[in-house]
Every structure is written in structure tokens, then in C-alpha cells.
Protein backbone atom coordinates (compact mmCIF):
# COMPACT_ATOMS: atom_id res chain seq x y z
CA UNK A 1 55.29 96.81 80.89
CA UNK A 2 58.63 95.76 81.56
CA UNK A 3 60.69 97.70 84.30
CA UNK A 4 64.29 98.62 83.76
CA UNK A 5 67.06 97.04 84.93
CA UNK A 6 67.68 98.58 88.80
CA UNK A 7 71.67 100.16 88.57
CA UNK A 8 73.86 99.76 91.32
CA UNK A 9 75.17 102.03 93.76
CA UNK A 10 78.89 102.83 94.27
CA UNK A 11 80.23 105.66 96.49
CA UNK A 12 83.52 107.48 95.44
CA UNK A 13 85.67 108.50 98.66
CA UNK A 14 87.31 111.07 97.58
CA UNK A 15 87.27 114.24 95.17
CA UNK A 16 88.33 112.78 91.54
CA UNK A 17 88.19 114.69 88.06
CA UNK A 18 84.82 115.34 86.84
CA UNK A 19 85.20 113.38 83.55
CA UNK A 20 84.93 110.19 86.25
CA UNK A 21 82.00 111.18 87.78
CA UNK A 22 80.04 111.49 84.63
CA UNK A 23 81.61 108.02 83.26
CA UNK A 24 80.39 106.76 86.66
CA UNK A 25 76.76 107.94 86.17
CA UNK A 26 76.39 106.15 82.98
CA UNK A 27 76.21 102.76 84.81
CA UNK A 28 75.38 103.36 88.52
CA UNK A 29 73.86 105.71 90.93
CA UNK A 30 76.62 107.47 92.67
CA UNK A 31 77.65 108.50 96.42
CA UNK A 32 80.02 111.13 96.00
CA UNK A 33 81.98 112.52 98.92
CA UNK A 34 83.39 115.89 96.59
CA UNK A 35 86.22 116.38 99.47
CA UNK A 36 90.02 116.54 99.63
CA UNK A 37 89.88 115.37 102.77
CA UNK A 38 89.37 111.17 103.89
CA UNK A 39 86.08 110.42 105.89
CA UNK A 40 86.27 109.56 109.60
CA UNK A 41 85.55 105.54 110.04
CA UNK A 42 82.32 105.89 111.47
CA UNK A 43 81.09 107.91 108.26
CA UNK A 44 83.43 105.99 105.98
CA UNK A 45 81.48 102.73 107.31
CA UNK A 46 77.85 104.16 107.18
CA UNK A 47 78.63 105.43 103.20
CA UNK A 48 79.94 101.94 102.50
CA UNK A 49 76.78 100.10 104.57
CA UNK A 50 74.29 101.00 101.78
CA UNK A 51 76.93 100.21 98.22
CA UNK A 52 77.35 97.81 95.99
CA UNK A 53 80.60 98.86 95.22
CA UNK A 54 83.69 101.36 96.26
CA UNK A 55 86.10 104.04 94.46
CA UNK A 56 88.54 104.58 96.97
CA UNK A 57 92.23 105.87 97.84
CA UNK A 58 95.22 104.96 99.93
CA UNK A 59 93.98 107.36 102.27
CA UNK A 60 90.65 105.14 103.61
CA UNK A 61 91.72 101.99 105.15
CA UNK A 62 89.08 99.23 104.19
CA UNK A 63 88.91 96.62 107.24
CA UNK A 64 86.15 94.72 109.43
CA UNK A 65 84.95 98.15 110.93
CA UNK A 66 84.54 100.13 107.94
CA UNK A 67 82.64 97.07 105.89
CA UNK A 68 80.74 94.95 108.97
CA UNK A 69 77.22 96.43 108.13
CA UNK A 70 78.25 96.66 104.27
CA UNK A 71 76.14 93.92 103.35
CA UNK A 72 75.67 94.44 99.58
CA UNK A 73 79.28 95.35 98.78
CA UNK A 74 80.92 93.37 96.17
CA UNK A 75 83.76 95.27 95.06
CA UNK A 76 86.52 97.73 96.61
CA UNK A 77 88.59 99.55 93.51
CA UNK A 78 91.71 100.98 95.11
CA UNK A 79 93.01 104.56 92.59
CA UNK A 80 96.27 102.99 93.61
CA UNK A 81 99.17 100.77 92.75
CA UNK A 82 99.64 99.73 96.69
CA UNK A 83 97.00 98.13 98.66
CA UNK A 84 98.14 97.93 102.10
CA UNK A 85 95.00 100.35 103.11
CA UNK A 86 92.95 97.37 102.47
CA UNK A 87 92.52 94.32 104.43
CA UNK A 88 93.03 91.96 101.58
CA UNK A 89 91.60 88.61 104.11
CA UNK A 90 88.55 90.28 105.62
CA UNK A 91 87.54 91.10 102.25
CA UNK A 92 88.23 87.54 100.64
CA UNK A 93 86.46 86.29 103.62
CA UNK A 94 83.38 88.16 102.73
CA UNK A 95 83.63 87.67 99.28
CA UNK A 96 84.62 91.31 98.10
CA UNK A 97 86.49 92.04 95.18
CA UNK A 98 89.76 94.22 95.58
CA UNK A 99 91.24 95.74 92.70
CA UNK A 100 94.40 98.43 92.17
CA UNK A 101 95.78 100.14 89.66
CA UNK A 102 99.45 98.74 88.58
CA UNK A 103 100.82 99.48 84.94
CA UNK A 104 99.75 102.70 84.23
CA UNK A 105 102.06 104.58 86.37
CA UNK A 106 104.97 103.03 86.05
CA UNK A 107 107.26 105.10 84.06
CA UNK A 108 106.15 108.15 86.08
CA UNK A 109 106.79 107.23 89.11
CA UNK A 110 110.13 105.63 88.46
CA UNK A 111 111.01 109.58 86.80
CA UNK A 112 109.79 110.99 90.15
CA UNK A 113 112.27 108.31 91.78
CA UNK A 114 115.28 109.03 89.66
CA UNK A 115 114.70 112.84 90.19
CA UNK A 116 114.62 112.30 94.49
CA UNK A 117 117.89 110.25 93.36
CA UNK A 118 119.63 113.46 91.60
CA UNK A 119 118.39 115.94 93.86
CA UNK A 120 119.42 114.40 96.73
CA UNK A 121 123.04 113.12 95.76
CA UNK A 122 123.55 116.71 94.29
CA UNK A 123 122.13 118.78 97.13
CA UNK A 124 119.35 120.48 95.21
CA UNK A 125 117.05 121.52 97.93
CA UNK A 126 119.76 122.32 100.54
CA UNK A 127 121.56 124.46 98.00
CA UNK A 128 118.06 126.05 96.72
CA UNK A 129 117.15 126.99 100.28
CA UNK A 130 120.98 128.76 101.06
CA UNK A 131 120.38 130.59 97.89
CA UNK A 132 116.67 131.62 99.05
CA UNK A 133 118.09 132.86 102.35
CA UNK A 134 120.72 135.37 100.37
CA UNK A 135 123.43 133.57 101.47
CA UNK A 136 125.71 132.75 97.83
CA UNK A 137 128.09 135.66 97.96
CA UNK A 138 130.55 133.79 95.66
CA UNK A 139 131.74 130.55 93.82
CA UNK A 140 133.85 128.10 95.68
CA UNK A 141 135.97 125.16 94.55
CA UNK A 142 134.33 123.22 97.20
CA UNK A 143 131.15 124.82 97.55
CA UNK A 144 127.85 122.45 97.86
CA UNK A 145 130.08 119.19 96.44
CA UNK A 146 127.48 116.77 96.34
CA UNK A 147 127.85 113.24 94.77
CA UNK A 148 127.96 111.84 91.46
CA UNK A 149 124.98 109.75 89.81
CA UNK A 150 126.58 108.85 86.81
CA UNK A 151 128.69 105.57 86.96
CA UNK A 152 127.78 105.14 90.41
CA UNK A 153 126.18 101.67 91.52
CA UNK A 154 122.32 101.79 92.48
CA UNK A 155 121.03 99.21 94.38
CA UNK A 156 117.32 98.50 93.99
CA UNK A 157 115.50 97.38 96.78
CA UNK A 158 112.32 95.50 94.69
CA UNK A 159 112.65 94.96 91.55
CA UNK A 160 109.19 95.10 89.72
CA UNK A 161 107.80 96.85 86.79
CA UNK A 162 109.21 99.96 88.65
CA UNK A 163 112.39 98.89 89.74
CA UNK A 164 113.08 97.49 86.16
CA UNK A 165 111.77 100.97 84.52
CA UNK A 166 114.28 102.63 87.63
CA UNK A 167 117.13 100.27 86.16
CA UNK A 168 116.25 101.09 82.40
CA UNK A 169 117.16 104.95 83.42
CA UNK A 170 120.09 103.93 85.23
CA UNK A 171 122.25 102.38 82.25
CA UNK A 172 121.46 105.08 80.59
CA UNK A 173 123.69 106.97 83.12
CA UNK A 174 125.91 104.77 82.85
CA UNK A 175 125.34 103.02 86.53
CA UNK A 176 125.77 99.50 87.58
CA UNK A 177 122.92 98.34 88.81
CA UNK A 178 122.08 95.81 91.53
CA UNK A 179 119.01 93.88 93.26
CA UNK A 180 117.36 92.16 96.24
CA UNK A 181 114.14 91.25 95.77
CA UNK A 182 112.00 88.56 97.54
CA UNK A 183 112.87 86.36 93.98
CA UNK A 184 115.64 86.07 91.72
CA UNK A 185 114.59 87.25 88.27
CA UNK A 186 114.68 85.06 85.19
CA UNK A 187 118.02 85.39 84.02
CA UNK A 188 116.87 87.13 80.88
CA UNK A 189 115.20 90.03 82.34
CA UNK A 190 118.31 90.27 84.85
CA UNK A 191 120.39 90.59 81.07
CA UNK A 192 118.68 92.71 79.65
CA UNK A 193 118.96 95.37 82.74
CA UNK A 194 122.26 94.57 83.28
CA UNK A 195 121.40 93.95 86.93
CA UNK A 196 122.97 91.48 89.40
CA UNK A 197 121.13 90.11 92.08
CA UNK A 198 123.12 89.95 95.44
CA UNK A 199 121.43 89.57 99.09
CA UNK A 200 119.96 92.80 101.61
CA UNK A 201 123.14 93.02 103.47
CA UNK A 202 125.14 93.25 100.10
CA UNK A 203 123.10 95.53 98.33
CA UNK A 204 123.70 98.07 101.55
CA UNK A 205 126.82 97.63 101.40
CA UNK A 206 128.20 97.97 97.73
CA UNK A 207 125.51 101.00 96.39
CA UNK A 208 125.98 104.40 95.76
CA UNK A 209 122.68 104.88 96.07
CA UNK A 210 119.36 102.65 97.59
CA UNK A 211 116.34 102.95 96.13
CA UNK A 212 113.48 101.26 97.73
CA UNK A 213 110.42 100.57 95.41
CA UNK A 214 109.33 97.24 97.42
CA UNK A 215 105.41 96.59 98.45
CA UNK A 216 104.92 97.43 101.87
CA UNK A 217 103.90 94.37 103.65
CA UNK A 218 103.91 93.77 107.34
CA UNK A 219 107.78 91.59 107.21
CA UNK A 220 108.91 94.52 105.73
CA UNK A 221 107.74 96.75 108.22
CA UNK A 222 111.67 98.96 109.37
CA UNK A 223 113.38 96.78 106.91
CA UNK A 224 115.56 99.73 107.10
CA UNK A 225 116.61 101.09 110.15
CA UNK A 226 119.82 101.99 112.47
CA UNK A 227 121.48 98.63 111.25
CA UNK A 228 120.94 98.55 107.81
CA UNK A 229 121.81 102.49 107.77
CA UNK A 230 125.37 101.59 109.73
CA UNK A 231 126.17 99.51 106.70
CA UNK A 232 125.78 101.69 104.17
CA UNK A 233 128.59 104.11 102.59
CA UNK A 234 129.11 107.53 103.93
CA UNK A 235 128.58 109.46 100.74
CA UNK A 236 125.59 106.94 99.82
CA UNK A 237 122.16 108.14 99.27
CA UNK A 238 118.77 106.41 100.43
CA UNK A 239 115.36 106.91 98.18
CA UNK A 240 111.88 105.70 99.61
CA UNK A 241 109.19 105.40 96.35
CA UNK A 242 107.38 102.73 97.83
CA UNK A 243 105.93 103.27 101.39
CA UNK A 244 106.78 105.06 104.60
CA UNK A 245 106.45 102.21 106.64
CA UNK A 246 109.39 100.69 105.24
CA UNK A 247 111.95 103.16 106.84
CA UNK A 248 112.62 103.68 110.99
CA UNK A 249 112.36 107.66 109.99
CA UNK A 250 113.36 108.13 113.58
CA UNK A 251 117.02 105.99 112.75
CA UNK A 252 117.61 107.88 109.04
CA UNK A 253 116.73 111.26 111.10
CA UNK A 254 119.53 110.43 113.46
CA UNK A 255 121.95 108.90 110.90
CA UNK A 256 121.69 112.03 108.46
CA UNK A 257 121.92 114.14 111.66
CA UNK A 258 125.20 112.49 112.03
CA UNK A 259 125.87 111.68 108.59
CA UNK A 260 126.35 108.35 108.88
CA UNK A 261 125.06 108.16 105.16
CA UNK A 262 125.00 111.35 102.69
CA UNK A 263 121.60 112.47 102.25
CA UNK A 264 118.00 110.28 101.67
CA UNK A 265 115.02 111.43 99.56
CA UNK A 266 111.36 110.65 100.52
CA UNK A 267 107.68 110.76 98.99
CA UNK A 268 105.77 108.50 101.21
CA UNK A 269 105.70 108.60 105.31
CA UNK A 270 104.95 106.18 107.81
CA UNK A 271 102.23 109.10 108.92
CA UNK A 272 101.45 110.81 105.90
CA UNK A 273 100.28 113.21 105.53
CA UNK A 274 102.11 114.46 108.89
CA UNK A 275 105.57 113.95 108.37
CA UNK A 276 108.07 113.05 111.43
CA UNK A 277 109.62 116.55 112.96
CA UNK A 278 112.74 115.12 113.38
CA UNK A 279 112.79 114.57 109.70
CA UNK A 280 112.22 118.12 109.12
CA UNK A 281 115.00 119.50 111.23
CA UNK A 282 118.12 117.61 109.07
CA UNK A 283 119.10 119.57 105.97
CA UNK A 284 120.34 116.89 103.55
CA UNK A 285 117.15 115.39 103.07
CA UNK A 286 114.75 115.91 99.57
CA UNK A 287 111.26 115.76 100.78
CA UNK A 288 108.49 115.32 98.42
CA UNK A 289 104.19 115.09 99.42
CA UNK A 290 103.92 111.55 97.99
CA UNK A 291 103.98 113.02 93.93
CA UNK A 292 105.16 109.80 92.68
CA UNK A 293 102.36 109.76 90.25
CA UNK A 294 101.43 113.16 90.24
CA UNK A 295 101.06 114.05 86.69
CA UNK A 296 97.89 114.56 84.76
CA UNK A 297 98.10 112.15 82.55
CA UNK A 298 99.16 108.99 84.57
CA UNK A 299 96.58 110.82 87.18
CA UNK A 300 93.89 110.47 84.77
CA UNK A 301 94.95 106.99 84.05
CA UNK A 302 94.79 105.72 87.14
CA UNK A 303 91.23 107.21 87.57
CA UNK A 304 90.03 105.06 84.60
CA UNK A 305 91.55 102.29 85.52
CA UNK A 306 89.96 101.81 88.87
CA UNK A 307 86.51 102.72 87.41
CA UNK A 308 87.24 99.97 84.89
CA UNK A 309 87.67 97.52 87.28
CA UNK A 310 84.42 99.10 89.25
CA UNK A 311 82.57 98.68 86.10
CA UNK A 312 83.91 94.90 85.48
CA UNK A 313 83.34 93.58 89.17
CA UNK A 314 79.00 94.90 89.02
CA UNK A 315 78.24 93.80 85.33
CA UNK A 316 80.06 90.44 86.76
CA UNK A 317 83.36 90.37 84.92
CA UNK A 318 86.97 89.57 85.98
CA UNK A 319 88.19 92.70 86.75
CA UNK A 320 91.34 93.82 84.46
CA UNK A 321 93.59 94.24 87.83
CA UNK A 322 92.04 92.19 90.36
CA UNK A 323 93.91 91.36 93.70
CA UNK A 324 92.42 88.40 95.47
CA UNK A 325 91.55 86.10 92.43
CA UNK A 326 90.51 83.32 94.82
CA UNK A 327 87.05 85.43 95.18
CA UNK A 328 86.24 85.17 91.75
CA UNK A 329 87.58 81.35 91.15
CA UNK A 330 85.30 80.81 94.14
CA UNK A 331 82.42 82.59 92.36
């Protein structure tokens, strides 16, 4: 009698929709930890010791410690576009997959960016929070002014598929729209965005408003702080979509404090989820819990996506969004 094929073992990190569980348990046994809350390391490590492969989020940061006794492991599937949690050369070195989830939440997060965009240049929160506290007694002529969005210049600070689906929503409000990224773009793609690539320093200097949707890799650790703040406009308005680590929050606490620029709007934080105090005590700030994808949909999405490229990596397939390609040209 023949004996049936032995499945492999993956271990989720974090709570997910139930719909992925059950596509999970048609193809492996599963290690589910059915929490909100990330794992300490030391349990994180012993979860991952005994796995073939991983479903985990931004929140569990995949290094040496947490995959030294993880001796089966061949594949980490990140539920996220970034991957800065994981330590894309220890796991090359040990021959583990890493895979993310890009694509599928584009276009929502670039609407969650262009909303931080209005609300802050308009002065939704603030003005929310004044009404909250009973204090509109009247209409004013120059009551709550904020600035304008439409035919304003946005700079984008990386200009990928979300930057590009940021730009599409900016000629439609009639903005001019320019770039730094670490490339120029084909010319093509720069026409049909209308977008015009000029240097940091420029970019700072000429928008309206700065929107940051660049990776967050260690050279762009600050990129912006009390300097590149100083050279922006007084009545300009910063946007962080991409990660908290990008942004002194200490230097854009003390220029809004002092107004050196308008207002900023944030979803991610160089602590999440505790947020600087400082930021918390300057009014013309938006601040948002890192929603940037946080529909259902794209949610969902982004939940099938990883588990595809779970599924790919054990049945030994190229997974659809894999990371560090060199493990499976080496392989």
C-alpha cells in the first residue's frame, strides 16, 4: 500500500480572514497564531523552528534570530507590499524564498494618499475637532482657510506603480506634477503623466505638496528632516504613504510647531504602532493608523496573494511575486 504524500507545514503569524485559513488547509498542515497582536522573538523563532514555510506581516521582523534553528524553512510570504521587516541577505544566504504582495493594492493606497493630501491642505481634522469641541459660533471670511489642491504642483517623492496611480489622480485635478526618484523614467511613461523629473532639492522646493511613496531602505533612512523641511514652502503640505522611517518625526513636529511648512499627513511611523508624542501635540497634522490598504477588497487581495506565493514556493514553483530571484536561479 502506497502512503500519501506527507504535506508541509506553514505557520500564519497573525489573525487573517477565515476564507485563508481554510484555502491554507487544503495543501498544508497549519500553525495558526489567531491573534491581533505580533509574537515576541523568542516565540516567533520557536513557531518558525519546526515550518516549512511562513505567512507573515510587517509587524514580525524575519532576521538571523527569528530563523537560526528554522532548519526546514523554505519560504517567507510577506501580506505586504514593503519588505523592510525582512532581512532580505540572511534569507538569500540560507536559501529562503521571500515574497510580497505589490500590484494588488495599488490604486487603494494611492486613494488613501490623495485623501491625507486633501485633508491636510484643507484642514479637515483640525476643523472637525473645533467643531467637536462646540466651538463654530459663526461663518468667517477667513475662518479655517486652508490651501488649494487643485492646480497646485505635487511633487512625488518615488515614482512607482503608486506614485504613477498618485500622478494619474493628480491631472485629473488639474496639478502639475513632478518627480525624484532613484531613476529617470522612460520618457514615455514621464508623457503620459505629464510629470517632470527634477532632483530632491528641487522637488522641495517648487511643490505645493510632497508626497512620499518611496521604499524604505536604509539610505533613505531621515531623507526628510530639519533641512529638507527648511526648503520647503510655507503653505506646502508633506504626505508619508510609504514608511515612517523615512521622516525625522521629531524635525516635522518642530517645523509644524512653528509652521515652517503648512500641515503634513501620516499613515506609517517610525514606531508604529506607538506614534511620537510630540507628533500628537501639533494641530495641523492628519494622522491615520497605517489604512493605506485598508479596504476589504484590496485586504482580501493581498491575503491571496501571499498564500499564492506560499503555495508556489512548497509545490516548487517560481513564486508570482518573488523578491530575491537569485535563490531560485541558484536552485
Amino acid at each position: 500500500m502506497s502512503q500519501s504524500p506527507t504535506l508541509p507545514k506553514v505557520f500564519v503569524a497573525r489573525q487573517i480572514f477565515p476564507e485563508g485559513i481554510e484555502r491554507l488547509k487544503t495543501f498544508a498542515l497549519v500553525d495558526y497564531n489567531d491573534q491581533q497582536l505580533p509574537l515576541a522573538p523568542a516565540e516567533l523563532a520557536l513557531r518558525l523552528s519546526d515550518v516549512d514555510g511562513a505567512l507573515v506581516t510587517g509587524s514580525e521582523r524575519i532576521d538571523l534570530n527569528a530563523i537560526e534553528g528554522a532548519r526546514r524553512l523554505k519560504i517567507v510570504s510577506n501580506m505586504i507590499v514593503g519588505f523592510n521587516n525582512l532581512d532580505i541577505q540572511v534569507l538569500t544566504q540560507r536559501n529562503i524564498l521571500a515574497t510580497n504582495t505589490p500590484d494588488v493594492l495599488t490604486d487603494t493606497t494611492a486613494d488613501m494618499g490623495f485623501m491625507l493630501l486633501m485633508a491636510a491642505a484643507r484642514r479637515l481634522s483640525e476643523s472637525e475637532r473645533w467643531l467637536r469641541d462646540g466651538q463654530w459660533k459663526n461663518w468667517s471670511l477667513g475662518g479655517r482657510l486652508g490651501v488649494d489642491v487643485h492646480h497646485s504642483t505635487i511633487g512625488i517623492m518615488g515614482m512607482g506603480r503608486i506614485g504613477q496611480a498618485i500622478a494619474k489622480r493628480a491631472l485629473a485635478f488639474g496639478m502639475d506634477v513632478i518627480y525624484y526618484n532613484r531613476t529617470r523614467l522612460p520618457s514615455d511613461i514621464e508623457t503620459s503623466y505629464q510629470a517632470t523629473y527634477v532632483s530632491k532639492e528641487e522637488l522641495l522646493q517648487r511643490a505645493d505638496h510632497v508626497m512620499l511613496v518611496m521604499p524604505y531602505v536604509p539610505e533613505n533612512h531621515h531623507l526628510i528632516g530639519a533641512k529638507e523641511l527648511a526648503l520647503m514652502k510655507p503653505t506646502a503640505t508633506l504626505i508619508n504613504l510609504a514608511r515612517g522611517g523615512i521622516v525625522d518625526e521629531n524635525a516635522l513636529a518642530q517645523a509644524l510647531k512653528e509652521h515652517v511648512i503648512f500641515a503634513a499627513g501620516l499613515d506609517v511611523y517610525e514606531g508604529e504602532p506607538d506614534v511620537n508624542p510630540r507628533l500628537l501635540e501639533v494641530s495641523n497634522i492628519v494622522l491615520a493608523p497605517h489604512i493605506g490598504s485598508a479596504t476589504k477588497k484590496t485586504r482580501l487581495a493581498m491575503m491571496h496573494l501571499a498564500i499564492d506565493n506560499l503555495m508556489a514556493g512548497l509545490q516548487e514553483q517560481r513564486p508570482p511575486s518573488l523578491i530575491n530571484t537569485e535563490v531560485w536561479k541558484r536552485n
